[in-house]
C-alpha atoms as a PDB file:
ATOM      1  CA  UNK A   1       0.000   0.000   0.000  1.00  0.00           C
ATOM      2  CA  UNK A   2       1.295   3.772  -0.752  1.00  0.00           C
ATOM      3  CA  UNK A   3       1.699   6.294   1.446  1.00  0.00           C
ATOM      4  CA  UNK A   4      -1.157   9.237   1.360  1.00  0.00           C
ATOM      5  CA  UNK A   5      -0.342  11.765  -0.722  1.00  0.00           C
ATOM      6  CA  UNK A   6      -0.330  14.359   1.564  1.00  0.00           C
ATOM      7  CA  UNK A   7       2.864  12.365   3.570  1.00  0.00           C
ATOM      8  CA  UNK A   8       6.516  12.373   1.761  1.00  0.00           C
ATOM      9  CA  UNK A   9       8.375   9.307   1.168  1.00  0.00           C
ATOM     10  CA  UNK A  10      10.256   7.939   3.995  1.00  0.00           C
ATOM     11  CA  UNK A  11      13.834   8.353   3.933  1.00  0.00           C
ATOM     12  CA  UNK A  12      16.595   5.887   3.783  1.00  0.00           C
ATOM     13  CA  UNK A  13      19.973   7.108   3.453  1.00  0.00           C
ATOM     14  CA  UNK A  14      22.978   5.315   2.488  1.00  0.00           C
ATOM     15  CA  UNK A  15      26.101   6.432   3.930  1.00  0.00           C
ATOM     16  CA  UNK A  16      29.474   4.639   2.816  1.00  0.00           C
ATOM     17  CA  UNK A  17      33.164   6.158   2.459  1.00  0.00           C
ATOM     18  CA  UNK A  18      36.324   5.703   2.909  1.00  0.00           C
ATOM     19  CA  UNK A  19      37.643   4.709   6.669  1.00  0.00           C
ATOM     20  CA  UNK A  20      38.747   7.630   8.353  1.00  0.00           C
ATOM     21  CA  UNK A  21      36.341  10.330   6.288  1.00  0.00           C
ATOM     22  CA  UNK A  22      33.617  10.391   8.588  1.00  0.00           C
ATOM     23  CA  UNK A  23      30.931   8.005   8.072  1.00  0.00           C
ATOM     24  CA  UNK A  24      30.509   7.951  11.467  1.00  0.00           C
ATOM     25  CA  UNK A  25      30.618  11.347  12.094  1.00  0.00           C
ATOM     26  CA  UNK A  26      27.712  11.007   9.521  1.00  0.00           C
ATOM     27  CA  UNK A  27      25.594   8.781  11.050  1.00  0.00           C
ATOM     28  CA  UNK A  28      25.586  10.530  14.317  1.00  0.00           C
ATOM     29  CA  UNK A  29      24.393  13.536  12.904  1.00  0.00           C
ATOM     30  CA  UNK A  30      21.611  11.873  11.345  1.00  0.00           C
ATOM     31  CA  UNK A  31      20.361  10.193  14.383  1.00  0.00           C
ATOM     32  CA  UNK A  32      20.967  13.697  16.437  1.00  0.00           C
ATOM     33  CA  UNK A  33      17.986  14.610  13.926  1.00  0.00           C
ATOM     34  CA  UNK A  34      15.719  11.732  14.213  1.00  0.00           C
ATOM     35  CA  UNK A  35      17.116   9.121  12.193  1.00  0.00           C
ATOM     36  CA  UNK A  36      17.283   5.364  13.059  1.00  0.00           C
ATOM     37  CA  UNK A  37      20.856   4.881  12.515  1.00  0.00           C
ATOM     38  CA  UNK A  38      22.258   1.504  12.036  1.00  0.00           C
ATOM     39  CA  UNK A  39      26.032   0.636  10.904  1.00  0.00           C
ATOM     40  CA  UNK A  40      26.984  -1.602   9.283  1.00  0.00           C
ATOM     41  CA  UNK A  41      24.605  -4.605   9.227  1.00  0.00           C
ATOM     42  CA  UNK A  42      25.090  -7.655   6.779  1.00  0.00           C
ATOM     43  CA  UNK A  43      24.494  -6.704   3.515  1.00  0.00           C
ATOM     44  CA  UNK A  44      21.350  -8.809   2.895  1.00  0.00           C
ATOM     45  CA  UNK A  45      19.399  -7.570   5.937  1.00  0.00           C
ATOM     46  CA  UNK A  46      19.255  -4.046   4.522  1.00  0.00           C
ATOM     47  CA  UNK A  47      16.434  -4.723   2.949  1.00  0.00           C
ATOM     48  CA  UNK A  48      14.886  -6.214   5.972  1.00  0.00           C
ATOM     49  CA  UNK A  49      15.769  -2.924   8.205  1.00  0.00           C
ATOM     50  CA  UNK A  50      13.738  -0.685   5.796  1.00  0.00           C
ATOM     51  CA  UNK A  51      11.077  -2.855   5.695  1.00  0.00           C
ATOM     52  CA  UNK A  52      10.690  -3.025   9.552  1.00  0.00           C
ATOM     53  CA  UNK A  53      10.981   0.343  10.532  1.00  0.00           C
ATOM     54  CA  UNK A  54       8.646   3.455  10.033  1.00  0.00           C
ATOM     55  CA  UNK A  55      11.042   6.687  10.883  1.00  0.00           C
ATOM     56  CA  UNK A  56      13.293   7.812   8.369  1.00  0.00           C
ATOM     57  CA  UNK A  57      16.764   5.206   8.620  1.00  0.00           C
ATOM     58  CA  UNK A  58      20.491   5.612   8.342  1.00  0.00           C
ATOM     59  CA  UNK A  59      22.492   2.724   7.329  1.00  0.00           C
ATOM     60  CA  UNK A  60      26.109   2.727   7.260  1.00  0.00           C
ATOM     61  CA  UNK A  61      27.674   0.407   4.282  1.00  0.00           C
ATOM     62  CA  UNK A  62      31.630   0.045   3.839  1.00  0.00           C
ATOM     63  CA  UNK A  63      34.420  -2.383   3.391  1.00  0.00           C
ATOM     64  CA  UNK A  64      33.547  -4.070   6.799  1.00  0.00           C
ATOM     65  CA  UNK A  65      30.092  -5.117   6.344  1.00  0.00           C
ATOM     66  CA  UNK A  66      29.540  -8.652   6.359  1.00  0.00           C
ATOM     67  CA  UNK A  67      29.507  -9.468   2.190  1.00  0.00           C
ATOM     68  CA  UNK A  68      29.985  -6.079   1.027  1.00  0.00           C
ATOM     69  CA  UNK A  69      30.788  -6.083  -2.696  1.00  0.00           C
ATOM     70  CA  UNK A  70      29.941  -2.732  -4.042  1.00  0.00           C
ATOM     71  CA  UNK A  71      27.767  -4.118  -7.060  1.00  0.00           C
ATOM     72  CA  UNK A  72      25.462  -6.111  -4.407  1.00  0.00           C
ATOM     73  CA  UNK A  73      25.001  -2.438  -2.694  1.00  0.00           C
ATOM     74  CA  UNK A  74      24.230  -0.505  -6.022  1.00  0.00           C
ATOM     75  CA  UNK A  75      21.811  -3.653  -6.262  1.00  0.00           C
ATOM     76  CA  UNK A  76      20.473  -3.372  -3.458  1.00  0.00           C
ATOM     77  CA  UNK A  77      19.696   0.331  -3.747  1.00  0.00           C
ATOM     78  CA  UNK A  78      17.889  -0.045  -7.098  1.00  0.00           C
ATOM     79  CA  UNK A  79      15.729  -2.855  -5.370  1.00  0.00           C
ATOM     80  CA  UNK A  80      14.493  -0.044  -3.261  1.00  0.00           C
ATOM     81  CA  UNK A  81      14.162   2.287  -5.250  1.00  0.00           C
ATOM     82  CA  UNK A  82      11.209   0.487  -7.268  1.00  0.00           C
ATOM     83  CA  UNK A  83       9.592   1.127  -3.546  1.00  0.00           C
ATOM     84  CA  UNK A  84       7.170   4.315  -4.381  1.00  0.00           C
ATOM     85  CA  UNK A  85       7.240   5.216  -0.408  1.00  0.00           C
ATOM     86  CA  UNK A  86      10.783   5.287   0.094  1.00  0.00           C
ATOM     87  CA  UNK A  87      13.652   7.990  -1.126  1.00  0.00           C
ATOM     88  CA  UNK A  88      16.821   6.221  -1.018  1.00  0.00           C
ATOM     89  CA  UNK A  89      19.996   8.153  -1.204  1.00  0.00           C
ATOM     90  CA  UNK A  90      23.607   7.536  -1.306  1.00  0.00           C
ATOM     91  CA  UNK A  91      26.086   9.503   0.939  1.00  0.00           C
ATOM     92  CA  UNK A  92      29.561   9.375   0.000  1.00  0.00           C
ATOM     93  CA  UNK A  93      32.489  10.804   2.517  1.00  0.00           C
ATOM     94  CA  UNK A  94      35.859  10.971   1.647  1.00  0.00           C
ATOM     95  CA  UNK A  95      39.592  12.982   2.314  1.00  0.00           C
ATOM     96  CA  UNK A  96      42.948  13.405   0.773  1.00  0.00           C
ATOM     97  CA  UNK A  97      45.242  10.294   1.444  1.00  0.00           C
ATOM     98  CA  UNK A  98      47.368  12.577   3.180  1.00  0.00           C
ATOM     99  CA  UNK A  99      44.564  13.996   5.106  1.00  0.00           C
ATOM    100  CA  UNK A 100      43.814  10.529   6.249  1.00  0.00           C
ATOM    101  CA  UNK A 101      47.343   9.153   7.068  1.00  0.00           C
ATOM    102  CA  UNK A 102      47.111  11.902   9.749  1.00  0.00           C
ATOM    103  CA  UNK A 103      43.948  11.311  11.113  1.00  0.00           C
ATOM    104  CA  UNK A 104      45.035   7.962  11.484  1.00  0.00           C
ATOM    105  CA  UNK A 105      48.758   8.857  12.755  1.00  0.00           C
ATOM    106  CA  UNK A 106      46.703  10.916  15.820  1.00  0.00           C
ATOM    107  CA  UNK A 107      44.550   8.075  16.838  1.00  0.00           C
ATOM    108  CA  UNK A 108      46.850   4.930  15.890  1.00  0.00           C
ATOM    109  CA  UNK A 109      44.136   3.321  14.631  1.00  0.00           C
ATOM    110  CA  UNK A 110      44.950   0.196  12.087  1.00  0.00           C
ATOM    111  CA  UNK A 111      43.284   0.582   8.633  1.00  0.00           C
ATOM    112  CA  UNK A 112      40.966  -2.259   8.630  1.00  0.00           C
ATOM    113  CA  UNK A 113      41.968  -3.809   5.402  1.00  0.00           C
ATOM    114  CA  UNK A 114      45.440  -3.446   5.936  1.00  0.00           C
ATOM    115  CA  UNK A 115      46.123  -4.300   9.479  1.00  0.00           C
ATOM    116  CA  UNK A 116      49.448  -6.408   9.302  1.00  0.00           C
ATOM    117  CA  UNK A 117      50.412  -3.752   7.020  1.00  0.00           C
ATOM    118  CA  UNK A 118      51.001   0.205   5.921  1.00  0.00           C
ATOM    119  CA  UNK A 119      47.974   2.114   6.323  1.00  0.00           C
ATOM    120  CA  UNK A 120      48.415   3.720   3.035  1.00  0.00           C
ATOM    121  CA  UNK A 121      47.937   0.150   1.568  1.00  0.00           C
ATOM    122  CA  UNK A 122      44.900   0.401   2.866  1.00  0.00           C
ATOM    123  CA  UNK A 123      43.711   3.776   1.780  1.00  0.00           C
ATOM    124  CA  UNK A 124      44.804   2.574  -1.746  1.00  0.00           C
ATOM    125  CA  UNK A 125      42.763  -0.476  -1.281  1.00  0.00           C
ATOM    126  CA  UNK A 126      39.463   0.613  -0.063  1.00  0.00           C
ATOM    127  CA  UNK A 127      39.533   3.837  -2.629  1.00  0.00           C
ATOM    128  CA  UNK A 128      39.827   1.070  -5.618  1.00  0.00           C
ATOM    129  CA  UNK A 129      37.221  -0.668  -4.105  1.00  0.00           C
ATOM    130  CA  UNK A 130      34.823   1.595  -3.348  1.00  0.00           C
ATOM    131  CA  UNK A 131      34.893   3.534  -6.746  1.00  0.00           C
ATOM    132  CA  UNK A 132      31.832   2.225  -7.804  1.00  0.00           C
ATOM    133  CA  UNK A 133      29.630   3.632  -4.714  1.00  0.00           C
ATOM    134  CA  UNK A 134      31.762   7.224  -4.863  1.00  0.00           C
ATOM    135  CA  UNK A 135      30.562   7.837  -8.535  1.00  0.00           C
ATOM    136  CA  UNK A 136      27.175   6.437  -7.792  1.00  0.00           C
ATOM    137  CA  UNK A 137      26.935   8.563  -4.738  1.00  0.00           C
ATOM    138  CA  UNK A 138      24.106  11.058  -4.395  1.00  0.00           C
ATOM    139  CA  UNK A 139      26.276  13.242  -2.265  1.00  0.00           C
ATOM    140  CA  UNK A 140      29.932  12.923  -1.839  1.00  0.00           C
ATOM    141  CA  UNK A 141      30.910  14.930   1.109  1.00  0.00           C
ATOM    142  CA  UNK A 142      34.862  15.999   1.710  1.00  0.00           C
ATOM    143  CA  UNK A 143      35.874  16.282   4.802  1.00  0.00           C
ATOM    144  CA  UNK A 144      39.343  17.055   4.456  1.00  0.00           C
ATOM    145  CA  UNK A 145      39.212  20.670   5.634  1.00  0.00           C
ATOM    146  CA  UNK A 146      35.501  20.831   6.625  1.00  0.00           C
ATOM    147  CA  UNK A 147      35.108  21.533  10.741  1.00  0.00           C
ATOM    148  CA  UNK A 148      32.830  19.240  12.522  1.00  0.00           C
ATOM    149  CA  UNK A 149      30.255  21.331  13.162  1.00  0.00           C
ATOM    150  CA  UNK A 150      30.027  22.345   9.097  1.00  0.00           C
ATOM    151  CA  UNK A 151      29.475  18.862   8.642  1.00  0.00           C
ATOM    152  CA  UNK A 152      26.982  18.345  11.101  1.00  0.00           C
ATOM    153  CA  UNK A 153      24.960  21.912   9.545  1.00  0.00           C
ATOM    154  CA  UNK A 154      24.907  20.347   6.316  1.00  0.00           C
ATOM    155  CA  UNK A 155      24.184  17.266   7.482  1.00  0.00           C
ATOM    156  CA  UNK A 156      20.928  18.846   9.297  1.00  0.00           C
ATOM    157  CA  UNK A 157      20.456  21.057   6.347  1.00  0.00           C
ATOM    158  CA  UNK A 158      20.083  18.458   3.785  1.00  0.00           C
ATOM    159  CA  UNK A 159      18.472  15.744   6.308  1.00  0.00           C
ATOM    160  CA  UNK A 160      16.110  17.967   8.183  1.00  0.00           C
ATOM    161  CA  UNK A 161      12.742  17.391   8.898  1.00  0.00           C
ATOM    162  CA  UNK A 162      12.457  20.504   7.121  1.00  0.00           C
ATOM    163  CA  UNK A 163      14.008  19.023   3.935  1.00  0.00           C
ATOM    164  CA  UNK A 164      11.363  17.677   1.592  1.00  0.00           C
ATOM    165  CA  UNK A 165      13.782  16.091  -1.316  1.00  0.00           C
ATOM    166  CA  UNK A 166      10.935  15.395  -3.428  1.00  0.00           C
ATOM    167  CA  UNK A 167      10.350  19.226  -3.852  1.00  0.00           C
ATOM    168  CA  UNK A 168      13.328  19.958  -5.821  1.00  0.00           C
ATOM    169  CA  UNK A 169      16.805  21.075  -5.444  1.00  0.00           C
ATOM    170  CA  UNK A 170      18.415  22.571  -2.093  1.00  0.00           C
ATOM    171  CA  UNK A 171      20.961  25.366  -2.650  1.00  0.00           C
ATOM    172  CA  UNK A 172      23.861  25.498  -0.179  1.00  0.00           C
ATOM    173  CA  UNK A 173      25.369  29.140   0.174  1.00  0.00           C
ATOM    174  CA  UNK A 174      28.755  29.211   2.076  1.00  0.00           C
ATOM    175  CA  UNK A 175      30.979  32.233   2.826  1.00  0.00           C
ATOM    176  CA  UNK A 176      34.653  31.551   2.539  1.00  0.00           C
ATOM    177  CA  UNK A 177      38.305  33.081   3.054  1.00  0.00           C
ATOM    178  CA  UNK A 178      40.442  32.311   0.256  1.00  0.00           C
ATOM    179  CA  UNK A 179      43.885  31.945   2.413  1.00  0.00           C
ATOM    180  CA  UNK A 180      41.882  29.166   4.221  1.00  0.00           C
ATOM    181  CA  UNK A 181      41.374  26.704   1.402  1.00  0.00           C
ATOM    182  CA  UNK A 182      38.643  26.913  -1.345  1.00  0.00           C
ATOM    183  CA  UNK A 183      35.258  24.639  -0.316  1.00  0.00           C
ATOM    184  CA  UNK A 184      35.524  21.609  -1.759  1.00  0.00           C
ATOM    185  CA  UNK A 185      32.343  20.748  -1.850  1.00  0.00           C
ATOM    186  CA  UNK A 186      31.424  23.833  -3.505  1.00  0.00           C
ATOM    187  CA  UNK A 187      30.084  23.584  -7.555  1.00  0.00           C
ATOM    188  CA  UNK A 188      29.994  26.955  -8.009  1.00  0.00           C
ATOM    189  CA  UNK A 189      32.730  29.394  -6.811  1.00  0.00           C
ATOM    190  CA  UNK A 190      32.547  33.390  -7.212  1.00  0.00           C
ATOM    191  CA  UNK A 191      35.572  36.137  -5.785  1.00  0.00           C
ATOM    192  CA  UNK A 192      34.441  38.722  -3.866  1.00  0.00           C
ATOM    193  CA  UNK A 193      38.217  40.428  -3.252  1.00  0.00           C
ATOM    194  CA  UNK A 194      37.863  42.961  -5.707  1.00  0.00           C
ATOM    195  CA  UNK A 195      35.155  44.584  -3.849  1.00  0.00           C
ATOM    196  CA  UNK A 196      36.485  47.208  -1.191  1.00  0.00           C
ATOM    197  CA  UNK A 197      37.742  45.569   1.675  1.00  0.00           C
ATOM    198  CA  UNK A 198      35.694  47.358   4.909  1.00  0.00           C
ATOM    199  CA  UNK A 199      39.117  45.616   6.987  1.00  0.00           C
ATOM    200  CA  UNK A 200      40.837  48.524   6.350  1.00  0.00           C
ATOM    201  CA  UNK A 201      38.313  50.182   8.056  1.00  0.00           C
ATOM    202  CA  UNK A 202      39.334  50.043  11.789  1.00  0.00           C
ATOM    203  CA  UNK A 203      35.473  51.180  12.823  1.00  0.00           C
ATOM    204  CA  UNK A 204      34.387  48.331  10.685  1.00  0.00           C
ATOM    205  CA  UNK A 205      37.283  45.568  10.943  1.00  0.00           C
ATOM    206  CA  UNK A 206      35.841  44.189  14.388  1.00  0.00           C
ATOM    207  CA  UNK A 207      32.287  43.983  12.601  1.00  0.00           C
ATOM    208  CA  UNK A 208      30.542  41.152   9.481  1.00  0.00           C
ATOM    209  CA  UNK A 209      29.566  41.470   6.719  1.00  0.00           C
ATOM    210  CA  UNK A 210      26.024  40.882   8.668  1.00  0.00           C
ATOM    211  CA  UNK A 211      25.895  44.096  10.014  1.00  0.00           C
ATOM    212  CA  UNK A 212      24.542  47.140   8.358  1.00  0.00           C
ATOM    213  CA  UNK A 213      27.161  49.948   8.485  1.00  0.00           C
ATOM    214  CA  UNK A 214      29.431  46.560   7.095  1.00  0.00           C
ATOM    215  CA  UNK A 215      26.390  46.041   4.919  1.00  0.00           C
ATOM    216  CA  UNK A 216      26.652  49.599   3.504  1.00  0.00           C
ATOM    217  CA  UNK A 217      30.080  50.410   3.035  1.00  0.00           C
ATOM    218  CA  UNK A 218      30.389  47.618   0.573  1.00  0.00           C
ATOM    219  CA  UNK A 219      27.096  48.557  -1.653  1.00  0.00           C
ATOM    220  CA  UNK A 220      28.683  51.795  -2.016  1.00  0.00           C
ATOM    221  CA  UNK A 221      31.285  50.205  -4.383  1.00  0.00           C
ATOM    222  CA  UNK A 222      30.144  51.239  -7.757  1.00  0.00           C
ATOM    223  CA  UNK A 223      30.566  47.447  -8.749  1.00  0.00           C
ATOM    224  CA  UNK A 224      28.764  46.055  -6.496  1.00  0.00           C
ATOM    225  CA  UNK A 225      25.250  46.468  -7.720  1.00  0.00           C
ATOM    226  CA  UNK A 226      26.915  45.374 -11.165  1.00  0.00           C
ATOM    227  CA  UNK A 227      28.436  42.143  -9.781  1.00  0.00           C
ATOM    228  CA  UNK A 228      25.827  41.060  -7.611  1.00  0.00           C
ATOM    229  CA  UNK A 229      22.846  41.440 -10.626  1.00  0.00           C
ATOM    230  CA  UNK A 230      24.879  39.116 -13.054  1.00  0.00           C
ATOM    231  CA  UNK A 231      25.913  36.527 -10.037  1.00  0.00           C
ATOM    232  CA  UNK A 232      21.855  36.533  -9.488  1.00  0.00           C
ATOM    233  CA  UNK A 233      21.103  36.588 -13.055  1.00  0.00           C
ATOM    234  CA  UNK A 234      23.969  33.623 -13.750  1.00  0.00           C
ATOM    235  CA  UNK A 235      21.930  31.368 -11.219  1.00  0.00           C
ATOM    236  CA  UNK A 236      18.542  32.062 -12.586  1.00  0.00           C
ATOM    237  CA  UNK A 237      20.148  30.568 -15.812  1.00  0.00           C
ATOM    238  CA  UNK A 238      22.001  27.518 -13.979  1.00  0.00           C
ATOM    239  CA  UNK A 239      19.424  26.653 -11.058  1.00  0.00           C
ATOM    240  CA  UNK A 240      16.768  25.662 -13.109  1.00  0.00           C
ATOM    241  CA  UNK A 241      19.229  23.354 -15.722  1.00  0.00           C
ATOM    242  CA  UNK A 242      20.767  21.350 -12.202  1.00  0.00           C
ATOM    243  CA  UNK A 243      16.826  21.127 -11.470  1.00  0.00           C
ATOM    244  CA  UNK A 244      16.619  19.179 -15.251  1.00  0.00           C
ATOM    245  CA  UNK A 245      19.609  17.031 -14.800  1.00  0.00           C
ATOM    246  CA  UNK A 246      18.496  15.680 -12.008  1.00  0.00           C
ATOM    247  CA  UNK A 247      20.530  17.414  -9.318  1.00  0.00           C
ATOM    248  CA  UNK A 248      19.469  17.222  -5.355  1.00  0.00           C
ATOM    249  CA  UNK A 249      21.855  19.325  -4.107  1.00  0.00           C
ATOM    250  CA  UNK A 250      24.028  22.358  -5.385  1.00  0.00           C
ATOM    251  CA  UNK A 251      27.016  24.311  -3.213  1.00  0.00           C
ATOM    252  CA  UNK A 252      27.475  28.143  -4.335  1.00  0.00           C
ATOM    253  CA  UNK A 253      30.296  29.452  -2.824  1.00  0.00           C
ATOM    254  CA  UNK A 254      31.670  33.293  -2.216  1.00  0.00           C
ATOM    255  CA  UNK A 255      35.228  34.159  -1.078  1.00  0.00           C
ATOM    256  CA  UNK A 256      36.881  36.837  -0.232  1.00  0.00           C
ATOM    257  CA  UNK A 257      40.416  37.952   1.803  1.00  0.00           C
ATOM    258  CA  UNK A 258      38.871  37.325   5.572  1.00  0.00           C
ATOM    259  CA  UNK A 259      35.601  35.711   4.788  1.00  0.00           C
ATOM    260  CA  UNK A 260      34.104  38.081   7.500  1.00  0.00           C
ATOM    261  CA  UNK A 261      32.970  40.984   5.746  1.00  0.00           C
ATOM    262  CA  UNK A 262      32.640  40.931   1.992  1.00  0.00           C
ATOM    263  CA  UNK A 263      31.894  37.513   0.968  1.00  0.00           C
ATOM    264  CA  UNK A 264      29.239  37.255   3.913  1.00  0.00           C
ATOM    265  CA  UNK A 265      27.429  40.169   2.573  1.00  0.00           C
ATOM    266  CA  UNK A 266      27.103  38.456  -0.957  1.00  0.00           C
ATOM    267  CA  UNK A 267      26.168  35.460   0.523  1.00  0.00           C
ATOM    268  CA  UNK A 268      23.432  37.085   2.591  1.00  0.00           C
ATOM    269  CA  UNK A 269      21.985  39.178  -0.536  1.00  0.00           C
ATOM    270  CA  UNK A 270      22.329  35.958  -2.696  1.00  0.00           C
ATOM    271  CA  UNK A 271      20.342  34.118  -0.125  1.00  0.00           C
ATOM    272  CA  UNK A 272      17.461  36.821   0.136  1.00  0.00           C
ATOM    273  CA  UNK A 273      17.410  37.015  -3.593  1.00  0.00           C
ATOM    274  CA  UNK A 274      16.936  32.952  -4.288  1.00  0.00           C
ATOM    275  CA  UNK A 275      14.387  33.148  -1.417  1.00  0.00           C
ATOM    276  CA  UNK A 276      12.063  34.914  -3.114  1.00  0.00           C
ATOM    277  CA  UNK A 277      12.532  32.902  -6.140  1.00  0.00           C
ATOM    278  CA  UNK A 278      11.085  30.115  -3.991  1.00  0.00           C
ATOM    279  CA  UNK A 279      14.140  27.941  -4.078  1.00  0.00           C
ATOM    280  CA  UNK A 280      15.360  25.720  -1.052  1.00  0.00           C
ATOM    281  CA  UNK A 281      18.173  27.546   0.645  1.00  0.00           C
ATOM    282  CA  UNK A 282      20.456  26.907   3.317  1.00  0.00           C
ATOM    283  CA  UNK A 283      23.843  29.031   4.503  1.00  0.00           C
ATOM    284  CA  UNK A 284      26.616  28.694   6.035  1.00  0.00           C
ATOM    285  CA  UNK A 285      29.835  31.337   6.506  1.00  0.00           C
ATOM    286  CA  UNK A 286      32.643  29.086   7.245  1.00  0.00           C
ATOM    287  CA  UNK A 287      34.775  31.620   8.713  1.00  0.00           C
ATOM    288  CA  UNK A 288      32.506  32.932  11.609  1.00  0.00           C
ATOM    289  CA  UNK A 289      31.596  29.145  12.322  1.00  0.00           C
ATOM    290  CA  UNK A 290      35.210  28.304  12.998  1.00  0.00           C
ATOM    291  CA  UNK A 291      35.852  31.151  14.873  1.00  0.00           C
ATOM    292  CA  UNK A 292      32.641  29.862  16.936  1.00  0.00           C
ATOM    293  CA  UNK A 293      30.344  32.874  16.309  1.00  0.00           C
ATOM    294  CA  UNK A 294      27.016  32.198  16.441  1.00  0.00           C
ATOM    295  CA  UNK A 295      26.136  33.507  13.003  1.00  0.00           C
ATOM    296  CA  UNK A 296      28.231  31.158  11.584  1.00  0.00           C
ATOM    297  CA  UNK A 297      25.152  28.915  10.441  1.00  0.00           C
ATOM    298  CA  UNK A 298      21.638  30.921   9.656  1.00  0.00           C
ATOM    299  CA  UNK A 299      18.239  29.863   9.026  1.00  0.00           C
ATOM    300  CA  UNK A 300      16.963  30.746   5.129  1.00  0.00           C
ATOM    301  CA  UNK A 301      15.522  34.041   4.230  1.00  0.00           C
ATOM    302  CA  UNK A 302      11.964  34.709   4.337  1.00  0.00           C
ATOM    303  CA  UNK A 303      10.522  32.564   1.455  1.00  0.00           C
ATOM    304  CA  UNK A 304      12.866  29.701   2.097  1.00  0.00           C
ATOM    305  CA  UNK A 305      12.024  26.301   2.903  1.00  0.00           C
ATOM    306  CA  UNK A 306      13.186  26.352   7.030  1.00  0.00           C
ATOM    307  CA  UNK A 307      15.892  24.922   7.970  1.00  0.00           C
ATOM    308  CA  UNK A 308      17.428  25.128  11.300  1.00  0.00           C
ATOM    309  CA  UNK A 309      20.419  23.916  13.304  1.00  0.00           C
ATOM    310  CA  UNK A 310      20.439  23.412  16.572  1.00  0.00           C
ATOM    311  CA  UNK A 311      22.965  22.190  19.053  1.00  0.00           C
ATOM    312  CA  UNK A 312      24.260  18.719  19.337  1.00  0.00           C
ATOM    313  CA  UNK A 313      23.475  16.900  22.138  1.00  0.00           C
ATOM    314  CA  UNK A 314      26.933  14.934  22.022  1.00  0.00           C
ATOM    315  CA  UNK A 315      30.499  16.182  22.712  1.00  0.00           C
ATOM    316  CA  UNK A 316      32.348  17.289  19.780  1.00  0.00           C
ATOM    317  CA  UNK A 317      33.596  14.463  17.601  1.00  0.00           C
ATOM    318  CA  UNK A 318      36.074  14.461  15.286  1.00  0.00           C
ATOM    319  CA  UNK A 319      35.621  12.925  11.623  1.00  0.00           C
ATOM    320  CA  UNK A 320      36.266   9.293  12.207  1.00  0.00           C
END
């Protein structure tokens, strides 16, 4: 029997990666938010789990389940699929080899197909042999330079209650300093640095680009009204193509020198501006959420789907 109409499909979210990129970093985040999370289970009672449950289910898949080929999970997912009351997707985390030779240096951890021998050897081994789930993945997730608690906003911004996949495509916004590494999740990436810079501004240099005299100073550039209309008018064209192709998810990202002032303004008037388009927005500025300021992650702009992130209830983790 088929759900009503009125109620979405159930979710059931696949989350696989390599060891050491954060799956389970993943999977806690979705259970902070309601999910029944379950790692790693044998292979063929996957399709057991989601039958079984009613709330919306995590399931963690890698190189240690019990019979794990990746074919047999691609399988398995199209089995599903066929299911009209479920949305199955297919999270994908991964990091830079080096990234993850240090992450496993700090917490001498053995690589768990290589544990008579060097870590890399496993790293090499699990990226050959996961291949087929990374470029199947519905979103792959790169946690090589993302903080934990950017994962866990994107996690909740993507995973929400609030997040209704069958009504289209969510756009991620995400202010960024350029000195700090580009987003690597981002598909889209504009440069805000040519804009003038309100740090040289010692009223404005403890200030955001979230306040108004901050807010001001850089609309009086006579290129900003110019840069900001074809940014807008480029994602009118684009938004609606990703929507065709099939897209679920879409990262725009701004940078500038600090990613405090300038880039958080654009990201802020981009926001407002796809709002009232109606399209699904979330936002993050990366700088003020490592430096721990609350603004760091925002709710959407009036006309936005909602999407809100709260606290965790568990300690910090890091991306293991």
């Amino acid at each position: 029997m088929s759900a009503p109409a009125d109620r979405p499909p159930r979710r059931v979210v696949l989350v696989s990666g390599l060891s050491g990129a954060g799956k389970s970093s993943i999977l806690h985040a979705l259970e902070d938010i309601g999910y029944e999370a379950v790692d790693n289970p044998p292979l063929a009672m996957v399709a057991d789990l989601v039958a079984r449950g009613e709330r919306p289910l995590a399931i963690g898949v890698d190189a240690r389940t019990s019979g794990f080929r990746a074919e047999a999970v691609l399988r398995t997912m199209e089995t599903l699929r066929r299911n009209p009351d479920l949305y199955i997707e297919l999270v994908f985390a991964t990091a830079d080899e080096t990234v993850l030779l240090r992450r496993y240096t700090e917490t001498r951890r053995r690589h768990p197909l290589a544990p008579e021998a060097r870590v890399s050897d496993g790293v090499a081994a699990e990226t050959a042999l996961l291949a087929p789930l990374r470029a199947s993945a519905d979103l792959l997730i790169d946690t090589s330079d993302l903080p934990p608690g950017h994962l866990r906003a994107l996690i909740e911004a993507r995973f929400g209650a609030n997040s209704r996949p069958e009504r289209g495509l969510v756009v991620s916004l995400m202010s960024f300093a350029y000195p700090a590494g580009l987003p690597r999740e981002a598909d889209l990436v504009f440069d805000a640095r040519f804009l003038r810079n309100p740090h040289y501004d010692p009223a404005l240099r403890p200030l955001t680009g979230l306040d108004p005299a901050v807010r001001a100073y850089i609309e009086a550039d006579p290129d900003h009204a110019t840069f900001l209309h074809q940014v807008t008018a480029m994602l009118a064209l684009l938004l609606p193509r990703f929507v065709s192709e099939g897209k679920k998810y879409v990262t725009i990202a701004v940078g500038c020198t600090g990613g405090r002032h300038r880039s958080v303004h654009l990201i802020e008037r981009i926001a407002a501006y796809l709002g009232e388009q109606g399209w699904r927005v979330a936002r993050t500025h990366r700088e003020l959420a490592r430096a721990g300021a609350p603004e760091g992650r925002r709710p959407p702009p009036a006309g936005a789907d909602s999407t809100t992130f709260s606290r965790r209830r568990r300690p910090e983790r890091d991306h293991g």
